[in-house]
PDB file of N, CA and C in Angstrom:
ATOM      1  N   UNK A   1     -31.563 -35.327  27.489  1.00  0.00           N
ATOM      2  CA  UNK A   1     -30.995 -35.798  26.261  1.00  0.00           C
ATOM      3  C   UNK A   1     -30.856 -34.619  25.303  1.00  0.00           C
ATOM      4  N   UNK A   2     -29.566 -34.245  24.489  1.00  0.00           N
ATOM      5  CA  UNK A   2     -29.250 -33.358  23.734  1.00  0.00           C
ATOM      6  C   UNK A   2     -29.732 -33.590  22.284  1.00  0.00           C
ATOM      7  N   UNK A   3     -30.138 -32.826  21.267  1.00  0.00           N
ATOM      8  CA  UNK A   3     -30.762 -32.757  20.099  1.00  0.00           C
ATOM      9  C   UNK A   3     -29.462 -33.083  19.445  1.00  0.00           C
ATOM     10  N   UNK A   4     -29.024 -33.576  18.600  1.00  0.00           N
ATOM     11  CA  UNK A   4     -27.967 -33.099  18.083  1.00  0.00           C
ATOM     12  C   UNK A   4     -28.270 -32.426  16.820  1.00  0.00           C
ATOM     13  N   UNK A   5     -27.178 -31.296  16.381  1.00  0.00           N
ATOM     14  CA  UNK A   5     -27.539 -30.340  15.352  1.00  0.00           C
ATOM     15  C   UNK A   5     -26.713 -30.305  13.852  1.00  0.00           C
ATOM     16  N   UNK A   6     -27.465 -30.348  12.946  1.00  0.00           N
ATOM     17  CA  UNK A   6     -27.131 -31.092  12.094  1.00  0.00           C
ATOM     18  C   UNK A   6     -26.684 -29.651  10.872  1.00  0.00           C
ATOM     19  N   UNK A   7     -25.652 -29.351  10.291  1.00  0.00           N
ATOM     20  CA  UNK A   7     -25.830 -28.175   9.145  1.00  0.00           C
ATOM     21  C   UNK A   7     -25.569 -28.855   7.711  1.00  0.00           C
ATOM     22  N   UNK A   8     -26.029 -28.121   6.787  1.00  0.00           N
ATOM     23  CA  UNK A   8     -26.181 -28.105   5.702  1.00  0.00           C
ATOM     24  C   UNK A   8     -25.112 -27.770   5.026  1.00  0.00           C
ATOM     25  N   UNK A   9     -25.101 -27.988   3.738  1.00  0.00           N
ATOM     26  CA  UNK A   9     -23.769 -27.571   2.820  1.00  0.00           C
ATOM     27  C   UNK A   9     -23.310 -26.174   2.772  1.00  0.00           C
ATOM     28  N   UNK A  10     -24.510 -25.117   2.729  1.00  0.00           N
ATOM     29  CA  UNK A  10     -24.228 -24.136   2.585  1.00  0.00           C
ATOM     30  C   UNK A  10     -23.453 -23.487   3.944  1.00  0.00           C
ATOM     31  N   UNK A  11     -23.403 -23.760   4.761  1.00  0.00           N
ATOM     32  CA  UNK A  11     -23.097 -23.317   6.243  1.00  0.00           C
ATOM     33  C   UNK A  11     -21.824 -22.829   6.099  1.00  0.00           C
ATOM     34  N   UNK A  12     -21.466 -23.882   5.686  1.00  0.00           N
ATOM     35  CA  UNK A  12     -19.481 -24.006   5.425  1.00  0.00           C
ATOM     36  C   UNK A  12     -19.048 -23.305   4.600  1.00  0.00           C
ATOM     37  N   UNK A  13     -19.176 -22.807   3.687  1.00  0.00           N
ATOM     38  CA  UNK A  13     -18.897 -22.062   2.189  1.00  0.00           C
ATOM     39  C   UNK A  13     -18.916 -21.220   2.700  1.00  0.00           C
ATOM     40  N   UNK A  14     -19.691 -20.848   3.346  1.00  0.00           N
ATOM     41  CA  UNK A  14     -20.369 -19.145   3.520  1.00  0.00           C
ATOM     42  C   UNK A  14     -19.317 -18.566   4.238  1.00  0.00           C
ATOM     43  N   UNK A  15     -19.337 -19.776   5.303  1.00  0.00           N
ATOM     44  CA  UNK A  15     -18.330 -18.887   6.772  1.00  0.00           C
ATOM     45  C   UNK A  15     -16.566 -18.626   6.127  1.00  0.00           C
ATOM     46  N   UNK A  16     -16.780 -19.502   5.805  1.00  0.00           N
ATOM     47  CA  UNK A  16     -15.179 -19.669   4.918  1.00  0.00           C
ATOM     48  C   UNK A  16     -14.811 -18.472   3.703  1.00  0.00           C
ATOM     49  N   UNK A  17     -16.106 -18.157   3.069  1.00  0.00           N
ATOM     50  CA  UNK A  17     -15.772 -17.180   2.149  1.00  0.00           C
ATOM     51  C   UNK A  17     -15.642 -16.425   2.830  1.00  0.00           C
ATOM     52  N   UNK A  18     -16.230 -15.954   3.733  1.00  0.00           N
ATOM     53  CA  UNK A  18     -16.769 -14.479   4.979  1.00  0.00           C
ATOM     54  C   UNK A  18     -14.932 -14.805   5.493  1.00  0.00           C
ATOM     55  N   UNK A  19     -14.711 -15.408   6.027  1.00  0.00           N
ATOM     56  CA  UNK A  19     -13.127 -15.636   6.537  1.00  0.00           C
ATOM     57  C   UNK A  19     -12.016 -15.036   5.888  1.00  0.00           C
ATOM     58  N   UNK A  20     -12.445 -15.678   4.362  1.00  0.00           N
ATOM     59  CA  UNK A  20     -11.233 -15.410   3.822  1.00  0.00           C
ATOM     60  C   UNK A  20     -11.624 -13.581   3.023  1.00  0.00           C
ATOM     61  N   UNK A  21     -12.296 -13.602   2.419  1.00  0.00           N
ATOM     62  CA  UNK A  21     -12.538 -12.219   2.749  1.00  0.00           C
ATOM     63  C   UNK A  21     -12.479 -11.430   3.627  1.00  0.00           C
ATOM     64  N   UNK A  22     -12.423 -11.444   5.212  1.00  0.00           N
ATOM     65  CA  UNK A  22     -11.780 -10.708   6.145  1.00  0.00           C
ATOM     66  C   UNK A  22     -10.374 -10.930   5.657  1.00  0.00           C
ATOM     67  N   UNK A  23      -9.907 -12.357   5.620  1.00  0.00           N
ATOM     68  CA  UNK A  23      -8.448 -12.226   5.676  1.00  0.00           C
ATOM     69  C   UNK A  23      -7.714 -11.044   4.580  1.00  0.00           C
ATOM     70  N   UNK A  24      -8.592 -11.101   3.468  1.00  0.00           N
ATOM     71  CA  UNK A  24      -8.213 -10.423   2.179  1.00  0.00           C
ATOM     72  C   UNK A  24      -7.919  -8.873   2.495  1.00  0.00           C
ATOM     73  N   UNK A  25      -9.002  -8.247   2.862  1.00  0.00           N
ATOM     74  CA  UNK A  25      -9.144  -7.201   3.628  1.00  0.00           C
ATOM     75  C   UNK A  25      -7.940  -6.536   4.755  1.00  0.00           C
ATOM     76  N   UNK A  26      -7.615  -7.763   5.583  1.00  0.00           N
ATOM     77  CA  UNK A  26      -6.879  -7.459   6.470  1.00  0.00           C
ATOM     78  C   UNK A  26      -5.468  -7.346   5.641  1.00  0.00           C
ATOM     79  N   UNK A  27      -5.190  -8.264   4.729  1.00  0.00           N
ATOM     80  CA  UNK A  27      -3.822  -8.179   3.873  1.00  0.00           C
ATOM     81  C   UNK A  27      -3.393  -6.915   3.148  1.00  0.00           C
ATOM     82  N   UNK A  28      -5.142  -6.685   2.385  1.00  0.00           N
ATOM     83  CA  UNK A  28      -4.780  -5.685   1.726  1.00  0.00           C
ATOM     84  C   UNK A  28      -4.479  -4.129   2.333  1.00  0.00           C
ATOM     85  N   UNK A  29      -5.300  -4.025   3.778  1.00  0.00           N
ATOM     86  CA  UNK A  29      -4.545  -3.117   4.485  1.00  0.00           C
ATOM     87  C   UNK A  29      -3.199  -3.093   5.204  1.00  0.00           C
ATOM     88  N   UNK A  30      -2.674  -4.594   5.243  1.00  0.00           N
ATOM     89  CA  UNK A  30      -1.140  -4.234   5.710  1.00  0.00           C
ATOM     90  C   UNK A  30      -0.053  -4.195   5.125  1.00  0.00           C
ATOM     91  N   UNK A  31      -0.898  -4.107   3.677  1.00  0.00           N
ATOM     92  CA  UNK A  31       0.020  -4.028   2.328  1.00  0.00           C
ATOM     93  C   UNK A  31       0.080  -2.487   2.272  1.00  0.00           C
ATOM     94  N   UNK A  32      -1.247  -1.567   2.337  1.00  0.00           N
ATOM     95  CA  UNK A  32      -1.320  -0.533   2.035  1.00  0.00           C
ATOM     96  C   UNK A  32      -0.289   0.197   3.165  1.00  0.00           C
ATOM     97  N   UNK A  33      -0.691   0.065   4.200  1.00  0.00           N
ATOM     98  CA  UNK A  33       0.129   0.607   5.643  1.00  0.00           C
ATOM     99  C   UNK A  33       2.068   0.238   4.902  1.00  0.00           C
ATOM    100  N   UNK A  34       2.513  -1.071   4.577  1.00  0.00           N
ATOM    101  CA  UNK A  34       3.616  -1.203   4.198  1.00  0.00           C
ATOM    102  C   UNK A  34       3.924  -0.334   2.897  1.00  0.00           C
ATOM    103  N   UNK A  35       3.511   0.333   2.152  1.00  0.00           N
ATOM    104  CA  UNK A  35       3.661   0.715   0.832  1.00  0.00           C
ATOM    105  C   UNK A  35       3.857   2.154   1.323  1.00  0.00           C
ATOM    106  N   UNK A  36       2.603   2.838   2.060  1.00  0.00           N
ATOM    107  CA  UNK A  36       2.915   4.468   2.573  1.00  0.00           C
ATOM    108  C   UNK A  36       3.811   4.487   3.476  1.00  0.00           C
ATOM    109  N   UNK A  37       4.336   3.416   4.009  1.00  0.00           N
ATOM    110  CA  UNK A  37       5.866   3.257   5.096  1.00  0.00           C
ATOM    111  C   UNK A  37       7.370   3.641   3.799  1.00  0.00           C
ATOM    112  N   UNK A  38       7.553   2.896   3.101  1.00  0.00           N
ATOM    113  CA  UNK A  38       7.930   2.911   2.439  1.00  0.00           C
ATOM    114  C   UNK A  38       7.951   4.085   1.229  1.00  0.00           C
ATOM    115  N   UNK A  39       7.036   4.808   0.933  1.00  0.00           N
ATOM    116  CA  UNK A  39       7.267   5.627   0.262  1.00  0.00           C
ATOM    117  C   UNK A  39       7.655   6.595   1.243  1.00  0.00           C
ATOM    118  N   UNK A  40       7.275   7.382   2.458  1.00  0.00           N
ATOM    119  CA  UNK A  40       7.738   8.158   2.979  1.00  0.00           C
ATOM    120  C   UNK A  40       8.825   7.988   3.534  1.00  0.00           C
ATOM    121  N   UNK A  41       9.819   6.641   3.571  1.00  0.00           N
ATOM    122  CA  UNK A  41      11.012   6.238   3.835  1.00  0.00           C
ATOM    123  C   UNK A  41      11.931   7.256   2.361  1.00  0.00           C
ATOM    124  N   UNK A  42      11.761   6.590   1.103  1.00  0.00           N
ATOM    125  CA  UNK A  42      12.123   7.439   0.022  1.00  0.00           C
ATOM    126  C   UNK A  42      11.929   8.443  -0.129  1.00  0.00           C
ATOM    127  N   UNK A  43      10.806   9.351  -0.232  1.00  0.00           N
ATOM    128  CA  UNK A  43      10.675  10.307  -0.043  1.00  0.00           C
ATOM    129  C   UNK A  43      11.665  11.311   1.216  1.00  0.00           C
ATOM    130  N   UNK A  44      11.377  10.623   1.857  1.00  0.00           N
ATOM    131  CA  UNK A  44      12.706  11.411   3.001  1.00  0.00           C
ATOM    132  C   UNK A  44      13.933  11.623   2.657  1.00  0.00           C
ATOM    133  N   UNK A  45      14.746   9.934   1.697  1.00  0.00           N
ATOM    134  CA  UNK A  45      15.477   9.908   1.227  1.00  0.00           C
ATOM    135  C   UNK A  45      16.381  11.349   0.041  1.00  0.00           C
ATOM    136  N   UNK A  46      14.775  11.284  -0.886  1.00  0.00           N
ATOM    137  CA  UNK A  46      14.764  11.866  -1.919  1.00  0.00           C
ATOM    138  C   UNK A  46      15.324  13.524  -1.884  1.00  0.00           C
ATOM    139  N   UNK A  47      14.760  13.650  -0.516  1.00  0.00           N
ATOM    140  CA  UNK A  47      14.503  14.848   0.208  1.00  0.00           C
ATOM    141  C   UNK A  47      15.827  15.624   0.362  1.00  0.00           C
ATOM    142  N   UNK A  48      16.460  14.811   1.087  1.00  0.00           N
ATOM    143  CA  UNK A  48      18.019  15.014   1.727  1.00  0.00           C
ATOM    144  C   UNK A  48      18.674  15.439   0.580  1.00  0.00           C
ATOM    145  N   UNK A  49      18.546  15.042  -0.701  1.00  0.00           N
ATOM    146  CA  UNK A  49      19.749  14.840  -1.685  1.00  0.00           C
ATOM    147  C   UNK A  49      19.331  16.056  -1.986  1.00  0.00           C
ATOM    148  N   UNK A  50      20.633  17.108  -2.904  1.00  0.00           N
ATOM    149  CA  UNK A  50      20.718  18.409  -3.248  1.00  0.00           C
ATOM    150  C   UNK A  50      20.269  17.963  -4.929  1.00  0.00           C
ATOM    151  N   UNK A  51      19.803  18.814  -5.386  1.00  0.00           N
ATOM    152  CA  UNK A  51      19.058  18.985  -6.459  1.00  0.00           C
ATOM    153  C   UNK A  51      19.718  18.349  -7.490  1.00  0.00           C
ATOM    154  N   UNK A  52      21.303  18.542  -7.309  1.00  0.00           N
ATOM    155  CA  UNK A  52      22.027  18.360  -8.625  1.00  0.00           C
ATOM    156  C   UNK A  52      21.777  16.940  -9.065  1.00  0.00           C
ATOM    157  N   UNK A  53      22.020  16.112  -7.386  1.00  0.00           N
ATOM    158  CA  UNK A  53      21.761  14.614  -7.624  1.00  0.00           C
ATOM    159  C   UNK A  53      21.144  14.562  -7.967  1.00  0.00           C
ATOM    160  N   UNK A  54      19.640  14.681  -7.832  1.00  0.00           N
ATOM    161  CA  UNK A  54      18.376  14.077  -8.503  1.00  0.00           C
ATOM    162  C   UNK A  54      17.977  14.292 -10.015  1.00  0.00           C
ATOM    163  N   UNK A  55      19.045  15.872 -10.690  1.00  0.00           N
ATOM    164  CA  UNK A  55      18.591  15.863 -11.554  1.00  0.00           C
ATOM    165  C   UNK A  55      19.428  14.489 -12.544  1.00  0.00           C
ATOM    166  N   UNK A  56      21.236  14.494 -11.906  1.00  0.00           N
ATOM    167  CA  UNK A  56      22.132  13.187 -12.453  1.00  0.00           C
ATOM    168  C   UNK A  56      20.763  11.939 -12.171  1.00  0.00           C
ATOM    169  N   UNK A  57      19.894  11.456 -11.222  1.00  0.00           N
ATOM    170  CA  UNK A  57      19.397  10.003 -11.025  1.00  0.00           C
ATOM    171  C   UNK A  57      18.279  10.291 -12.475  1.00  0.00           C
ATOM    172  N   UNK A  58      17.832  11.146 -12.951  1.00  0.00           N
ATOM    173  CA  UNK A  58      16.729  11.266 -14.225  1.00  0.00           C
ATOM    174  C   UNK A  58      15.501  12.027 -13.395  1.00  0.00           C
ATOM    175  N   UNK A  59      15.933  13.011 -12.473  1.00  0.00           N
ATOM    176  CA  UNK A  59      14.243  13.539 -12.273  1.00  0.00           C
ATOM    177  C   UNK A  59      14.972  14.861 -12.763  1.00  0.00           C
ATOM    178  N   UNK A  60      13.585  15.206 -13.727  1.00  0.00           N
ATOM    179  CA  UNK A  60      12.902  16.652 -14.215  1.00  0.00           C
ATOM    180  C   UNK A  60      12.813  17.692 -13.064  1.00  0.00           C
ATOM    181  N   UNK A  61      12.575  18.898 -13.677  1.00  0.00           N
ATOM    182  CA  UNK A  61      12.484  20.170 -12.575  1.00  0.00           C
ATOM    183  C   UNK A  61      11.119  20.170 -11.932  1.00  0.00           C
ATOM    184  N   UNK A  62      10.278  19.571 -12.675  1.00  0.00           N
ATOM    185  CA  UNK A  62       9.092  19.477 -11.953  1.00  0.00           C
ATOM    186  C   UNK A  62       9.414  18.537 -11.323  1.00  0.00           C
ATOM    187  N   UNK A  63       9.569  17.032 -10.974  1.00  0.00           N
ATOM    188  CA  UNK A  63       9.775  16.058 -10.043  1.00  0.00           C
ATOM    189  C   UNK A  63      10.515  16.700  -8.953  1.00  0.00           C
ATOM    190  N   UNK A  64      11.384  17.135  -9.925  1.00  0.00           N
ATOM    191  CA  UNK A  64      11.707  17.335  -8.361  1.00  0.00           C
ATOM    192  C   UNK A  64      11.112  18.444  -7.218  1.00  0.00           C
ATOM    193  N   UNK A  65      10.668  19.501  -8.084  1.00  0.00           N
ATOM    194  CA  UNK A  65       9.483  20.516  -7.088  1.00  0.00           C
ATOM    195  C   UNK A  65       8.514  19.493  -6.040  1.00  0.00           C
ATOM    196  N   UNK A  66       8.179  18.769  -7.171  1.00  0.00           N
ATOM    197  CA  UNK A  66       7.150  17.811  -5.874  1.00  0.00           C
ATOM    198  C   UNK A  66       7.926  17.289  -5.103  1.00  0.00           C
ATOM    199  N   UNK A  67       8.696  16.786  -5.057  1.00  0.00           N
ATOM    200  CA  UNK A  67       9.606  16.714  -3.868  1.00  0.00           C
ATOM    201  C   UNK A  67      10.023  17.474  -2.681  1.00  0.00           C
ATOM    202  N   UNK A  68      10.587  18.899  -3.094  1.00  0.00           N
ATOM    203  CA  UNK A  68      10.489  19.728  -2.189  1.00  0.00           C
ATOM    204  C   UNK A  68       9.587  20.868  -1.825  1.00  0.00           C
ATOM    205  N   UNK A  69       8.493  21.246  -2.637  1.00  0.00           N
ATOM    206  CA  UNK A  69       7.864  21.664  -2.133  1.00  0.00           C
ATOM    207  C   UNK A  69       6.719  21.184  -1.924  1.00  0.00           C
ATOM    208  N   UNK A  70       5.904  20.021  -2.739  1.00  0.00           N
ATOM    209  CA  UNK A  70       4.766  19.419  -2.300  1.00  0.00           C
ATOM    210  C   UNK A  70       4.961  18.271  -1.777  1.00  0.00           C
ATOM    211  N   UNK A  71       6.203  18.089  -1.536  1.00  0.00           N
ATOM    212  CA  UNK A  71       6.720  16.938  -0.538  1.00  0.00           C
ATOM    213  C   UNK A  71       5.736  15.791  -0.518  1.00  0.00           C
ATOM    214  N   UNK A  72       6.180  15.251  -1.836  1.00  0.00           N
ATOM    215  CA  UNK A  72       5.269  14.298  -2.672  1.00  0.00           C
ATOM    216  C   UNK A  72       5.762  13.651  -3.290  1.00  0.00           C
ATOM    217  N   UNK A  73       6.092  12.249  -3.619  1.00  0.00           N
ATOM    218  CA  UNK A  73       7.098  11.867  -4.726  1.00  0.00           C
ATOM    219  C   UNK A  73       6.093  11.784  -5.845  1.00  0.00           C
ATOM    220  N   UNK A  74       6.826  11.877  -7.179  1.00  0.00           N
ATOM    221  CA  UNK A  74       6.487  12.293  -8.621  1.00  0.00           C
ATOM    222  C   UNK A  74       5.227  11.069  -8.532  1.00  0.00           C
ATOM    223  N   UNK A  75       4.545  11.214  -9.972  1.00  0.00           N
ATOM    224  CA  UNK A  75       3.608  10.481  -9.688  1.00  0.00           C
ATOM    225  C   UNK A  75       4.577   9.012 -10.647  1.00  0.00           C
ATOM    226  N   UNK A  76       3.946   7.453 -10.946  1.00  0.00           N
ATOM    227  CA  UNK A  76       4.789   7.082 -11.449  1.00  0.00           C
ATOM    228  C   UNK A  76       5.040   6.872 -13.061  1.00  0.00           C
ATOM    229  N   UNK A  77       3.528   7.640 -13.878  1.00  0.00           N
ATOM    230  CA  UNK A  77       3.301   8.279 -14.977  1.00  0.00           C
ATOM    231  C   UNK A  77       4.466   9.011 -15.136  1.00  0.00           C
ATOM    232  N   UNK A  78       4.677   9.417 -14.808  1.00  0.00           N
ATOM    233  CA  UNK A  78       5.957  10.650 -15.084  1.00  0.00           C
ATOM    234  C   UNK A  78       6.975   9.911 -15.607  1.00  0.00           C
ATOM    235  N   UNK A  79       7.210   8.466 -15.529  1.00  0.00           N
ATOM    236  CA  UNK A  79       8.768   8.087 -15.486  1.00  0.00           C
ATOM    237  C   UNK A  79       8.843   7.651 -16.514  1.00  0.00           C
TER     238      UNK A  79
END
């Protein structure tokens, strides 16, 4: 004959917070992974274009240095 096993209130909360906090975790890294996809998509972009353009779109001589030589896009303070 089997015991049967009985849980408490707290059991459930717990596992569920623990859950969704992984889930949170997991989101917020495939947000982060999507965001550095994306900036180095622009950045590439940014890259290609000859200087004159970027200075016509509103970037400064420094923005645009980080661009080509610290191959970095500006920070977004700058804008």
């Amino acid at each position: 004959m089997s015991t049967p096993i009985t849980y408490g209130m707290d059991a459930v909360p717990d596992t569920a917070a623990r859950a969704a906090g992984r889930f949170q975790r997991a989101l917020e890294r495939f947000m982060a992974a999507r965001e550095a996809q994306a900036s180095r998509r622009v950045l590439d972009y940014l890259s290609a274009l000859p200087d004159e353009q970027l200075a016509a779109l509103g970037y400064t001589e420094a923005q645009i240095r980080q661009i080509r030589v610290e191959h970095r896009l500006p920070d977004r303070a700058d804008f």
